[in-house]
C-alpha atoms as a PDB file:
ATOM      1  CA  UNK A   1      95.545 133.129  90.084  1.00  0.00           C
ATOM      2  CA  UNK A   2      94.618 132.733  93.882  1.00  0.00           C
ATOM      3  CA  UNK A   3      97.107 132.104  95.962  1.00  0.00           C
ATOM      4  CA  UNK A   4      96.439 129.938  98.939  1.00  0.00           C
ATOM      5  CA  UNK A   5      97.955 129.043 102.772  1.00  0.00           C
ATOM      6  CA  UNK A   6     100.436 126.774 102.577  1.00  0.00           C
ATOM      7  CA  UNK A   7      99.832 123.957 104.376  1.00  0.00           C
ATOM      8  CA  UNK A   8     102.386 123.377 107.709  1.00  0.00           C
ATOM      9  CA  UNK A   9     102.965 120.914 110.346  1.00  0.00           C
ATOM     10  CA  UNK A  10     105.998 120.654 112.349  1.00  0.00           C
ATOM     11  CA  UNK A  11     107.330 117.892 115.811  1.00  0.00           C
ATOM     12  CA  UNK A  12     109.475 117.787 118.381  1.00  0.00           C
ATOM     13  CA  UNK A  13     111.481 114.403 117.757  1.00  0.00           C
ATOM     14  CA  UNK A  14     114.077 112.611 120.264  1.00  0.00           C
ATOM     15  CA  UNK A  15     116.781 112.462 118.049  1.00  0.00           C
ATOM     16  CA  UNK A  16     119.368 115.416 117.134  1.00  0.00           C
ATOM     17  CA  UNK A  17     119.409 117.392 114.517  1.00  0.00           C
ATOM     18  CA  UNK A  18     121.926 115.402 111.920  1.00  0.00           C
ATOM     19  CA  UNK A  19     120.351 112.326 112.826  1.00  0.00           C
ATOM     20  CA  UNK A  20     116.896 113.509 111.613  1.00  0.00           C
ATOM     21  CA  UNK A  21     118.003 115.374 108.521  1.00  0.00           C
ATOM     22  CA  UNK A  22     119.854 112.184 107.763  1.00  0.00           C
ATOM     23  CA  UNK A  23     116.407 109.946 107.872  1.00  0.00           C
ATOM     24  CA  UNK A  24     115.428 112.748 105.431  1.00  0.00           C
ATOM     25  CA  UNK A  25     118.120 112.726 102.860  1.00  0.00           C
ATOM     26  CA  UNK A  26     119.274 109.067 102.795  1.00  0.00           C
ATOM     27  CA  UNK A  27     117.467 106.244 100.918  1.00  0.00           C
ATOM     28  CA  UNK A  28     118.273 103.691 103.321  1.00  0.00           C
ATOM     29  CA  UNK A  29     116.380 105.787 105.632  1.00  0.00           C
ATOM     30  CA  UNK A  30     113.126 107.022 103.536  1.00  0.00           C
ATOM     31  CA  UNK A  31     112.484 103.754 102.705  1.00  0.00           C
ATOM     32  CA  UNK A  32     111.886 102.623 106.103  1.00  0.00           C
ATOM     33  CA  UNK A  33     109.178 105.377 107.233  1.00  0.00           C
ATOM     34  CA  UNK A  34     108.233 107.789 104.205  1.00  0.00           C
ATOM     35  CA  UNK A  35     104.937 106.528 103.314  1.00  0.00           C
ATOM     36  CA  UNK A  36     101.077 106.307 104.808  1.00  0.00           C
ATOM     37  CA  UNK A  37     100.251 103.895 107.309  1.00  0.00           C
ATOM     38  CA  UNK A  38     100.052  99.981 105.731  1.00  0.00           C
ATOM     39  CA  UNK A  39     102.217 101.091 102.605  1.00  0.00           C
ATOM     40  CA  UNK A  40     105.280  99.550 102.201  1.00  0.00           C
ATOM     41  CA  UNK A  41     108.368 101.020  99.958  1.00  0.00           C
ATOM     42  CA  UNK A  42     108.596  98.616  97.011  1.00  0.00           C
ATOM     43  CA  UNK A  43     111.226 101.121  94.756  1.00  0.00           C
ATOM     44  CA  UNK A  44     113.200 104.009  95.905  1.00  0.00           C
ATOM     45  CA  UNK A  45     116.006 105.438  94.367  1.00  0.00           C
ATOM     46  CA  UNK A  46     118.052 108.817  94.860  1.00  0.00           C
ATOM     47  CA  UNK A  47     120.146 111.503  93.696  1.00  0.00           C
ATOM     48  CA  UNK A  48     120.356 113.740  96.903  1.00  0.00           C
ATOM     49  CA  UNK A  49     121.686 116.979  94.929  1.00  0.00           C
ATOM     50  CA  UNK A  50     120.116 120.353  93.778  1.00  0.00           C
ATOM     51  CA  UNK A  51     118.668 119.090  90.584  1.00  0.00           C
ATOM     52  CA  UNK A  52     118.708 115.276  91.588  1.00  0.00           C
ATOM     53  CA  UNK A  53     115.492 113.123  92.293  1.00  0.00           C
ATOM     54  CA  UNK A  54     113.940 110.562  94.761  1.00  0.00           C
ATOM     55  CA  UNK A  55     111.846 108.492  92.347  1.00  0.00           C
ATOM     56  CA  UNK A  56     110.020 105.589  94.711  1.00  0.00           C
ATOM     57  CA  UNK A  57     107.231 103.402  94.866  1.00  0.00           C
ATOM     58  CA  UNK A  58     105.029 102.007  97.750  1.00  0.00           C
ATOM     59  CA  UNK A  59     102.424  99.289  97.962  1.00  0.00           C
ATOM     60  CA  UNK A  60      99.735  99.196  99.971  1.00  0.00           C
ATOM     61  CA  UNK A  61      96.439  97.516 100.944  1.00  0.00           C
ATOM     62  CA  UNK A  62      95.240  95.160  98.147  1.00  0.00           C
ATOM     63  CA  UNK A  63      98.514  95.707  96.429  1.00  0.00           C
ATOM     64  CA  UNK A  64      97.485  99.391  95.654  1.00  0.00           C
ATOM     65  CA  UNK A  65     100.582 101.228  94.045  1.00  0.00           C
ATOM     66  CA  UNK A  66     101.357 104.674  94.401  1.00  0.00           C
ATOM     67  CA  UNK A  67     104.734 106.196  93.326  1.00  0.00           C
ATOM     68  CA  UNK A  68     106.092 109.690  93.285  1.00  0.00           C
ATOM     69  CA  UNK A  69     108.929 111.796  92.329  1.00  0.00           C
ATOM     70  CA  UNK A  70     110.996 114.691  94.186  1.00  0.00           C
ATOM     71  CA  UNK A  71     113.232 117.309  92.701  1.00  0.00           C
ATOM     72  CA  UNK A  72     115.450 119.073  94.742  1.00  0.00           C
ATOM     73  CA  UNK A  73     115.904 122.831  94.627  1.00  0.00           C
ATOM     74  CA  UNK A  74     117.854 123.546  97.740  1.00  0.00           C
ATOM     75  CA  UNK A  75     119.733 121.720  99.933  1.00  0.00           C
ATOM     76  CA  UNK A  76     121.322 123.565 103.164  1.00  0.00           C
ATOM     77  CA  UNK A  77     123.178 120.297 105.203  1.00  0.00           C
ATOM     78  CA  UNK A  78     121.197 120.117 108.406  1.00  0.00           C
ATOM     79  CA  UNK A  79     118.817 122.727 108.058  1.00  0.00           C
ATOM     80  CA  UNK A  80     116.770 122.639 105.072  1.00  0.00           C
ATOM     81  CA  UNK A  81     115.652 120.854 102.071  1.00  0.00           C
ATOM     82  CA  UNK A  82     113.369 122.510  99.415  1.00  0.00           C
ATOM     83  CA  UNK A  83     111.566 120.484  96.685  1.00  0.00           C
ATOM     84  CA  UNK A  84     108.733 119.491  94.111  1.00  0.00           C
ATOM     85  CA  UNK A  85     106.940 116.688  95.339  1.00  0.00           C
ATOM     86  CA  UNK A  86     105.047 115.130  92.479  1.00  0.00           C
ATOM     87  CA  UNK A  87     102.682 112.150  92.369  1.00  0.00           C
ATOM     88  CA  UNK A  88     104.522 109.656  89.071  1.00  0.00           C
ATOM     89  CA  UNK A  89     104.630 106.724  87.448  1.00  0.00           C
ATOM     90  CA  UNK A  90     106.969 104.035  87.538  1.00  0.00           C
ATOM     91  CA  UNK A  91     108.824 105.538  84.499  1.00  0.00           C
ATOM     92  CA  UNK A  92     108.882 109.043  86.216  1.00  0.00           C
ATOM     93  CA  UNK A  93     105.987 110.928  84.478  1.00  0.00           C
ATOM     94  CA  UNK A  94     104.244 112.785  86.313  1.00  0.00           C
ATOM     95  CA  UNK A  95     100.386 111.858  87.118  1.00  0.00           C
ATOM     96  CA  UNK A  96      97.598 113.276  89.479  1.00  0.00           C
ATOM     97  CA  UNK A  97      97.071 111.881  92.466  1.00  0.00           C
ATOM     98  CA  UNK A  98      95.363 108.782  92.560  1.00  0.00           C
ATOM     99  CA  UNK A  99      92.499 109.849  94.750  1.00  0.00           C
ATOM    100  CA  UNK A 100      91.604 113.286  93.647  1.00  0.00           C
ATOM    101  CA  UNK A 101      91.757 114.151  89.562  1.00  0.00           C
ATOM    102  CA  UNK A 102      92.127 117.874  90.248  1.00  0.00           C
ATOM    103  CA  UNK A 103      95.098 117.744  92.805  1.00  0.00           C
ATOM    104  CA  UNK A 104      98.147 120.218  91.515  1.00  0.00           C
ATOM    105  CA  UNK A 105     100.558 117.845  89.764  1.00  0.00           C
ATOM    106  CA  UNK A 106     103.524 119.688  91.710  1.00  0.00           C
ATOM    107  CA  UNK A 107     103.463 120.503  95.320  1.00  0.00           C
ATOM    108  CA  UNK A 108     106.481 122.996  96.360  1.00  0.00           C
ATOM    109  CA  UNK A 109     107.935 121.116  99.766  1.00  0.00           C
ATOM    110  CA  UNK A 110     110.430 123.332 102.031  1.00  0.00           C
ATOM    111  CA  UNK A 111     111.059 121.200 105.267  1.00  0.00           C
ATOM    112  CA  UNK A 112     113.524 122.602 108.057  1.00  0.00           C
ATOM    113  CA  UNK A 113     115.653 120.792 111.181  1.00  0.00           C
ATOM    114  CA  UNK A 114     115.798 122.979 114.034  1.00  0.00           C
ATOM    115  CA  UNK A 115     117.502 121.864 117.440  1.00  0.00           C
ATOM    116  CA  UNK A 116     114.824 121.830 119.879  1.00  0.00           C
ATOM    117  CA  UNK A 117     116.928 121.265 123.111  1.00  0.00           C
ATOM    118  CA  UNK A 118     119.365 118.632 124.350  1.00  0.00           C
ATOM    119  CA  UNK A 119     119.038 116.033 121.301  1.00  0.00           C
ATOM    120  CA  UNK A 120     115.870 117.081 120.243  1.00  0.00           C
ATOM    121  CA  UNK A 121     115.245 118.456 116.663  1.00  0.00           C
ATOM    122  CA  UNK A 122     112.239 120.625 116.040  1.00  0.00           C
ATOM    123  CA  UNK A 123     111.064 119.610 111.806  1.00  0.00           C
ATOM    124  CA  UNK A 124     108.706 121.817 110.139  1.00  0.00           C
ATOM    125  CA  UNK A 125     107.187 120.785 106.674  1.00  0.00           C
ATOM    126  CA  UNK A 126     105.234 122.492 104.507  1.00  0.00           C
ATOM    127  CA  UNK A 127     103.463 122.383 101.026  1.00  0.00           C
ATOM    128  CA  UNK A 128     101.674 124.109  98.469  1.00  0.00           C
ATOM    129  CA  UNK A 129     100.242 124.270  95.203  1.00  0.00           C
ATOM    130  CA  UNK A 130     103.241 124.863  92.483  1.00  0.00           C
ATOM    131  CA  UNK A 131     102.569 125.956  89.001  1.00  0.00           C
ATOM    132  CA  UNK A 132      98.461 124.845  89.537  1.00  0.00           C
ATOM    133  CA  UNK A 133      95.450 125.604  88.543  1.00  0.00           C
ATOM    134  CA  UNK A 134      92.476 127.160  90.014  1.00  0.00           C
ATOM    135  CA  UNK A 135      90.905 123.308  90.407  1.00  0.00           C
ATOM    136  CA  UNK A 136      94.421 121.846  91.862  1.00  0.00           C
ATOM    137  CA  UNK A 137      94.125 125.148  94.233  1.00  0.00           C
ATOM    138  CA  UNK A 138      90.513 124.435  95.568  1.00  0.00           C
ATOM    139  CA  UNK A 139      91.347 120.540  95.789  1.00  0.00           C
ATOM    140  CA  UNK A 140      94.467 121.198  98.051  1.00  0.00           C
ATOM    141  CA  UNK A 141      92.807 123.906 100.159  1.00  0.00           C
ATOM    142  CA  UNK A 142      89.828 121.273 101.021  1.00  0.00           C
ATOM    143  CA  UNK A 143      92.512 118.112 101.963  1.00  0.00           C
ATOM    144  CA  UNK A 144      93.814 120.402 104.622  1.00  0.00           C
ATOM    145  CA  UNK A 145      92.370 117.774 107.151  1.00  0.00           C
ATOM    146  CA  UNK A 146      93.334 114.441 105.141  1.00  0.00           C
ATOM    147  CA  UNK A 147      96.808 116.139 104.656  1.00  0.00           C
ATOM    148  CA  UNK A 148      97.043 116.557 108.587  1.00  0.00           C
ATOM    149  CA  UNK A 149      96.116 112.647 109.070  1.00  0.00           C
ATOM    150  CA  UNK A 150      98.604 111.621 106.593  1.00  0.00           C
ATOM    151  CA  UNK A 151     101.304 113.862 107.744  1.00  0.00           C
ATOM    152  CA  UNK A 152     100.804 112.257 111.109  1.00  0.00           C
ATOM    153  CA  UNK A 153     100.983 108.735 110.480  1.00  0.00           C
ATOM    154  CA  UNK A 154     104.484 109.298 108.213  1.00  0.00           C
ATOM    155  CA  UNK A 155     105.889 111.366 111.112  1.00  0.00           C
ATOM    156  CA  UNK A 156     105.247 108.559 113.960  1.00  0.00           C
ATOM    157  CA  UNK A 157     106.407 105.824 111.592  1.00  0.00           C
ATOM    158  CA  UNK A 158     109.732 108.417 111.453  1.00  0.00           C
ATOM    159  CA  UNK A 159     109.818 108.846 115.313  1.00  0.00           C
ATOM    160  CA  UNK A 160     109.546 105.113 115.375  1.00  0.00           C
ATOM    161  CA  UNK A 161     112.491 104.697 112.936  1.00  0.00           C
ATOM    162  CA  UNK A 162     114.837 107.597 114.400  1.00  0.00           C
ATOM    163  CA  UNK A 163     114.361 105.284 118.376  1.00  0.00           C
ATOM    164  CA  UNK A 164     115.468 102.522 116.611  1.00  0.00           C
ATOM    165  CA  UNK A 165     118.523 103.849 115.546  1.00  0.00           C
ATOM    166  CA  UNK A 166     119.158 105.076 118.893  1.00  0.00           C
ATOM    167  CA  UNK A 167     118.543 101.628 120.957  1.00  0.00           C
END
């Protein structure tokens, strides 16, 4: 099977370190800025443990639904989380994502907190194809771009979220 980049993009954000990996690993958090630009969180729920899930649910324009699953595989408090990020259902089964029939039906997700000076935390996330197929391979490798624009939007509505908590 071909094995391809992983996919990585990483900020500086003005907030420290335990703050960030807080709006990471806490519901009451994700469900203010984890999600594409216009979506709103309309289910989230979490077992923050290796093993445990974040099932949630987001609406967006038109009353679109999209909902998705995490399972955690490693934890290290403060400095990295490592997961499956799936797209789901609202009972939890796993489904493709809604805009592209061949994407892999689990991504592997390792993000890491780094202190980036005086209350600064440097987060790096990345993905790639888990268990896929050659299709789910060559549909990830072309979304490169799309995955950039996404990844954007989440990360200023988290920069947004982590100055609000600091007001």
């Amino acid at each position: 099977m071909k094995k391809v980049a992983p996919f990585t993009t990483s900020r500086v954000l003005n907030a420290p370190r335990a703050l960030v990996y807080k709006a990471q690993t806490e519901v009451a958090h994700l469900e203010k800025w984890l999600s594409p630009a216009g979506f709103k969180t309309i289910h989230a729920e979490m077992d923050f443990k290796v093993g445990g899930t974040y099932h949630y649910g987001l609406e967006g324009p038109g009353g679109m639904q999209m909902w998705g699953l995490q399972t955690f595989r490693e934890i290290v408090p403060n400095e990295k989380v490592v997961l499956i990020q799936s797209f789901s259902d609202k009972d939890r089964g796993l489904t493709r994502h809604p805009m592209s029939a061949d994407w892999p039906l689990e991504m592997l997700s390792t993000t890491t907190f780094v202190d980036a000076g005086e209350g600064k935390t440097r987060i790096t996330i990345s993905w790639e194809p888990y268990n896929s197929d050659e299709a789910g391979i060559a549909a990830f490798d072309s979304a490169r771009s799309g995955m950039e624009g996404g990844f954007a939007g989440s990360l200023a509505k988290l920069e947004a979220h982590l100055a609000s908590l600091q007001e």
